[in-house]
N, C-alpha and C. Protein backbone atom coordinates (compact mmCIF):
# COMPACT_ATOMS: atom_id res chain seq x y z
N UNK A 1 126.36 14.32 217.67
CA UNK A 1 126.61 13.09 218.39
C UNK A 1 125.78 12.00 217.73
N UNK A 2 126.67 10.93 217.19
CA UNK A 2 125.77 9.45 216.82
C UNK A 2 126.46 8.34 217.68
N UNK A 3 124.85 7.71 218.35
CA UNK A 3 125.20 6.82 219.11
C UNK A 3 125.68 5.80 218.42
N UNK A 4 126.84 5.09 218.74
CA UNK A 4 126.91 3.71 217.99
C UNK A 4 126.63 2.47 219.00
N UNK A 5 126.33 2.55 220.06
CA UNK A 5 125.63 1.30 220.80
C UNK A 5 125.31 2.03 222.63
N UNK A 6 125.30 1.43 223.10
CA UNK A 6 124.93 1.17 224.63
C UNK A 6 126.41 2.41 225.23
N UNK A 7 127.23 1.76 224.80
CA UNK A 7 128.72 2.12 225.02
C UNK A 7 129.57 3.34 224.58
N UNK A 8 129.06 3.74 223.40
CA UNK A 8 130.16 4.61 222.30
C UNK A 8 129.19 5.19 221.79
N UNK A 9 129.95 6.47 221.69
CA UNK A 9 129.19 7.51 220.60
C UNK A 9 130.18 8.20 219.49
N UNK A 10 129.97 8.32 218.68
CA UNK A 10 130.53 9.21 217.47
C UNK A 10 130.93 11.14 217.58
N UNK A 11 131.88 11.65 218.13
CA UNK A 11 132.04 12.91 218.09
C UNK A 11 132.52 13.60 217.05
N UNK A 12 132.22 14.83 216.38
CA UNK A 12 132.45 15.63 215.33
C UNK A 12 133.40 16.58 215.76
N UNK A 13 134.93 16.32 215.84
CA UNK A 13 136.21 17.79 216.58
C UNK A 13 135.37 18.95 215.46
N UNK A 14 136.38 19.59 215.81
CA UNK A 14 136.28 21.26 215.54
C UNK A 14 137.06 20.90 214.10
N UNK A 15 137.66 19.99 214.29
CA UNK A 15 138.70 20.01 212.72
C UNK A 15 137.81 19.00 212.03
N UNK A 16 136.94 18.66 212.16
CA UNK A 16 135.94 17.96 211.26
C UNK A 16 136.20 16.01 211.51
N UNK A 17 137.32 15.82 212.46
CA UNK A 17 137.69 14.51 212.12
C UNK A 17 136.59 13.98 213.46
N UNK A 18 136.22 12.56 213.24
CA UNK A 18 135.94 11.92 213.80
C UNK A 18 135.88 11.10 215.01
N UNK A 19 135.28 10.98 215.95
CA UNK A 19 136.03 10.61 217.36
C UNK A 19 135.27 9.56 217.66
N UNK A 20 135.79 8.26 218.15
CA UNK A 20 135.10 7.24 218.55
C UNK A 20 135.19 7.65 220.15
N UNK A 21 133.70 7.77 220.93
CA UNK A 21 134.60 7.72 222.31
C UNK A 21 133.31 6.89 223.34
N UNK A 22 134.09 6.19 224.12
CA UNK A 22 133.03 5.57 225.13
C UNK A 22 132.62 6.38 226.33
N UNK A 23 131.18 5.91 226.62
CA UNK A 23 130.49 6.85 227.41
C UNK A 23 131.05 5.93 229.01
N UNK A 24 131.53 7.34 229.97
CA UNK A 24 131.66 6.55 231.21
C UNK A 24 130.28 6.56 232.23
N UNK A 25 129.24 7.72 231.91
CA UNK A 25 127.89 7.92 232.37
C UNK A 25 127.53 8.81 231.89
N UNK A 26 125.80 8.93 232.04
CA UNK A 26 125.00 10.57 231.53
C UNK A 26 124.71 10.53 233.49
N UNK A 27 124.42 12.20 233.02
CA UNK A 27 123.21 12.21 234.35
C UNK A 27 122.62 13.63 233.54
N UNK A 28 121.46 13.73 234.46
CA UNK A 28 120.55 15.10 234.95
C UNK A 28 120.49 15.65 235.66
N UNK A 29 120.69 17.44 235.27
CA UNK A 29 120.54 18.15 236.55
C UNK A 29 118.55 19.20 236.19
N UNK A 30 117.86 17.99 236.82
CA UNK A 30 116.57 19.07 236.66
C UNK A 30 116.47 20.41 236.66
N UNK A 31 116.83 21.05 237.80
CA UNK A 31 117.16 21.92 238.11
C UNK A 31 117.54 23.52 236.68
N UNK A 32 118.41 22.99 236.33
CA UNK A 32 119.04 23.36 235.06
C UNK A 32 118.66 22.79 233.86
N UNK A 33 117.35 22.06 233.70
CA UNK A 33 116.99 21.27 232.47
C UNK A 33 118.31 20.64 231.68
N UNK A 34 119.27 20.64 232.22
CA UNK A 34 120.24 19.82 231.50
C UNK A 34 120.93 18.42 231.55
N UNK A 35 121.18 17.66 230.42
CA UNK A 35 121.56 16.51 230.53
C UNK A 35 122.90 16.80 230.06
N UNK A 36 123.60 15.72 230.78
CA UNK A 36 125.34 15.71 230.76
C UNK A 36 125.47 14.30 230.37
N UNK A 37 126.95 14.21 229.25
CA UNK A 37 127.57 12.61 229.52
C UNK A 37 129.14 13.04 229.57
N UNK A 38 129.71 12.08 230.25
CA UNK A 38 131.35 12.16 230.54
C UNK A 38 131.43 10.82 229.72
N UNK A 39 132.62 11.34 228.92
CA UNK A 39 132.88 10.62 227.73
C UNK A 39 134.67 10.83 227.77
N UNK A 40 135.40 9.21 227.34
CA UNK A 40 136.81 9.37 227.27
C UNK A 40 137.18 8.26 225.76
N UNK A 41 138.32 8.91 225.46
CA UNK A 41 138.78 8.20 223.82
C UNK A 41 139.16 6.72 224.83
N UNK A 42 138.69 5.77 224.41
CA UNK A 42 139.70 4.33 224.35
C UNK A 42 141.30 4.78 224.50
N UNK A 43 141.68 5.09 223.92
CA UNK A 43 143.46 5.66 223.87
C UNK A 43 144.18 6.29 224.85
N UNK A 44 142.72 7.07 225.33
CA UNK A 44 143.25 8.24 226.78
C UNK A 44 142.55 7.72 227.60
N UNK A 45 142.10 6.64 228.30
CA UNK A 45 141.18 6.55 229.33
C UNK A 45 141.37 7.58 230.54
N UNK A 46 142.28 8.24 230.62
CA UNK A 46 142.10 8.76 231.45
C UNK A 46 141.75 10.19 231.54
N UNK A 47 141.66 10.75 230.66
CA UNK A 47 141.13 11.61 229.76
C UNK A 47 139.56 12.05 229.80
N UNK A 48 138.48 12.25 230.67
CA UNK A 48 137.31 12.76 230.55
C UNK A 48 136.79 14.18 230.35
N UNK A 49 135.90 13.85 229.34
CA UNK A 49 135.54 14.90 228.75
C UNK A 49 134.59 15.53 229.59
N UNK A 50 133.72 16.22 229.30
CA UNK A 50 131.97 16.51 230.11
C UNK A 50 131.55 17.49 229.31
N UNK A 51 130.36 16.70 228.14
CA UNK A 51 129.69 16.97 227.35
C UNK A 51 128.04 17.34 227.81
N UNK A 52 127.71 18.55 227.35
CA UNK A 52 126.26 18.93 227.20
C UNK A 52 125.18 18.46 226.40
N UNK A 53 124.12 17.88 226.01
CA UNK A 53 123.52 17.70 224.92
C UNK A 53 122.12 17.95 225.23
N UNK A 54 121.58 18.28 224.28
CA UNK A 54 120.27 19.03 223.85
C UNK A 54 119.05 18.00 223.48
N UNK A 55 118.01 18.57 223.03
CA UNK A 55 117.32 17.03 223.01
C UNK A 55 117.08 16.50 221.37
N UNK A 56 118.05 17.11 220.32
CA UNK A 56 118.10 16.78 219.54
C UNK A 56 119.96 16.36 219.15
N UNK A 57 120.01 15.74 220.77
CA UNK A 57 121.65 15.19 220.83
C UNK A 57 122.51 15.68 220.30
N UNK A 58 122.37 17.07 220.24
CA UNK A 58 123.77 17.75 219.98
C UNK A 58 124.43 18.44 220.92
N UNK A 59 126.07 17.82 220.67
CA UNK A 59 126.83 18.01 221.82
C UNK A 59 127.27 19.53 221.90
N UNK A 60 127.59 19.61 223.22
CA UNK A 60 127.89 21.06 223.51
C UNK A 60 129.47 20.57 224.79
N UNK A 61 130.45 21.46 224.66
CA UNK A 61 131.51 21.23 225.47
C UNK A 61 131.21 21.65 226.55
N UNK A 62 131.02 21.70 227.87
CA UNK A 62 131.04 22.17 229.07
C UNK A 62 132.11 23.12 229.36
N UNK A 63 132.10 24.11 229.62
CA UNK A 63 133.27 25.34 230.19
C UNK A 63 132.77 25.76 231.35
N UNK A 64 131.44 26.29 231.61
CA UNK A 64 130.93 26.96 232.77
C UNK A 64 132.07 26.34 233.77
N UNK A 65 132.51 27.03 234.26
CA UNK A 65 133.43 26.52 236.07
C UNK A 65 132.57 25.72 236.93
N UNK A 66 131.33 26.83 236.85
CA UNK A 66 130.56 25.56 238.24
C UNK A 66 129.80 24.07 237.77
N UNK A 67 129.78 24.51 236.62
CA UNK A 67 129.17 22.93 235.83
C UNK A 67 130.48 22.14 236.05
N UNK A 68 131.47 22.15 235.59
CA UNK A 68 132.82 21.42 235.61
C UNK A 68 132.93 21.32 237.08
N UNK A 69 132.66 21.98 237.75
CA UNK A 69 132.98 21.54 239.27
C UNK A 69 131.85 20.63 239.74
N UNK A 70 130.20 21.04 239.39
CA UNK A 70 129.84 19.80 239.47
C UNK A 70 129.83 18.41 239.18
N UNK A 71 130.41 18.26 237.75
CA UNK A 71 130.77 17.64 237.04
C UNK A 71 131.83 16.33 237.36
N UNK A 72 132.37 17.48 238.38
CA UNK A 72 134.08 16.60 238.82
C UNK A 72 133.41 16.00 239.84
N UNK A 73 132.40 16.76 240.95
CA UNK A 73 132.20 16.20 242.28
C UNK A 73 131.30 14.89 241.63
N UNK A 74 130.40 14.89 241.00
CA UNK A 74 129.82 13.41 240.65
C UNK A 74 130.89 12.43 239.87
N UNK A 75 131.69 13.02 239.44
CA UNK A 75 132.83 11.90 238.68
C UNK A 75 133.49 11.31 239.93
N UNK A 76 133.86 12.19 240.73
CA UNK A 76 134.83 11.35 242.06
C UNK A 76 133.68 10.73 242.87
N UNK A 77 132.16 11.08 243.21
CA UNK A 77 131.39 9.81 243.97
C UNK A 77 131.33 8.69 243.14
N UNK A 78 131.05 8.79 241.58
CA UNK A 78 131.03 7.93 241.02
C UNK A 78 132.63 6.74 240.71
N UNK A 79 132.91 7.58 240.70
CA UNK A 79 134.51 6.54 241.15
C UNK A 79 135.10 5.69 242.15
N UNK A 80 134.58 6.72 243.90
CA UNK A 80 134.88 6.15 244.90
C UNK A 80 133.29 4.95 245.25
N UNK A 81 132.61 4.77 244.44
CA UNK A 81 131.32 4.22 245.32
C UNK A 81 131.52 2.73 245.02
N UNK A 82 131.46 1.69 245.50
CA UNK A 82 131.70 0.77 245.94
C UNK A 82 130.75 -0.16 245.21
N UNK A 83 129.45 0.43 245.20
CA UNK A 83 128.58 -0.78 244.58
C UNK A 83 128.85 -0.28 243.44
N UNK A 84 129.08 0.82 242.85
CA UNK A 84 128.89 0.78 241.50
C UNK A 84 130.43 0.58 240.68
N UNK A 85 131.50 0.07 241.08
CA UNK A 85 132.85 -0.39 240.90
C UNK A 85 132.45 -1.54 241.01
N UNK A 86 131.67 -2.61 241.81
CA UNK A 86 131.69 -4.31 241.82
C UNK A 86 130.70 -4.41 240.90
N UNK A 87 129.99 -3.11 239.70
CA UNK A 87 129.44 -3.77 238.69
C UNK A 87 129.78 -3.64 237.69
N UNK A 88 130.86 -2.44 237.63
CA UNK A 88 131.69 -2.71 236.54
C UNK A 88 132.68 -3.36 236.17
């Protein structure tokens, strides 16, 4: 993963090609020492990913079921919440 600003990061596919994709948030789960970002291509907005990364920012895909289920439940508060839609 290379950050290219505030917004976008640089992903490496499996086929070696290049991915521009904007970040929609990170979070932390202490708990699990892990940091997460949900990330979608410009092209697919609708399309979110949910990426793992390490502390030498390398990405990892999320599969675990219950990570993806946590994953989803903070994507839908973060969607339905009200103050944080009138700041984006």
């Amino acid at each position: 993963m290379k950050k290219l600003n505030d917004n976008q990061i640089l992903i490496y596919g499996e086929d070696g090609m290049e991915y521009v994709m904007n970040i929609l948030f990170t979070y932390e789960v202490k708990e699990r020492n892990a940091e997460y970002v949900l990330v979608y291509d410009p092209a697919e907005p609708d399309d979110i990913y949910v990426m793992r990364y390490n502390e030498e920012h390398e990405l990892f895909e999320v599969t675990d079921e219950s990570e993806l289920e946590e994953a989803s439940e903070i994507l839908d508060a973060y969607m339905n919440d009200e103050k944080i839609q009138n700041i984006k």
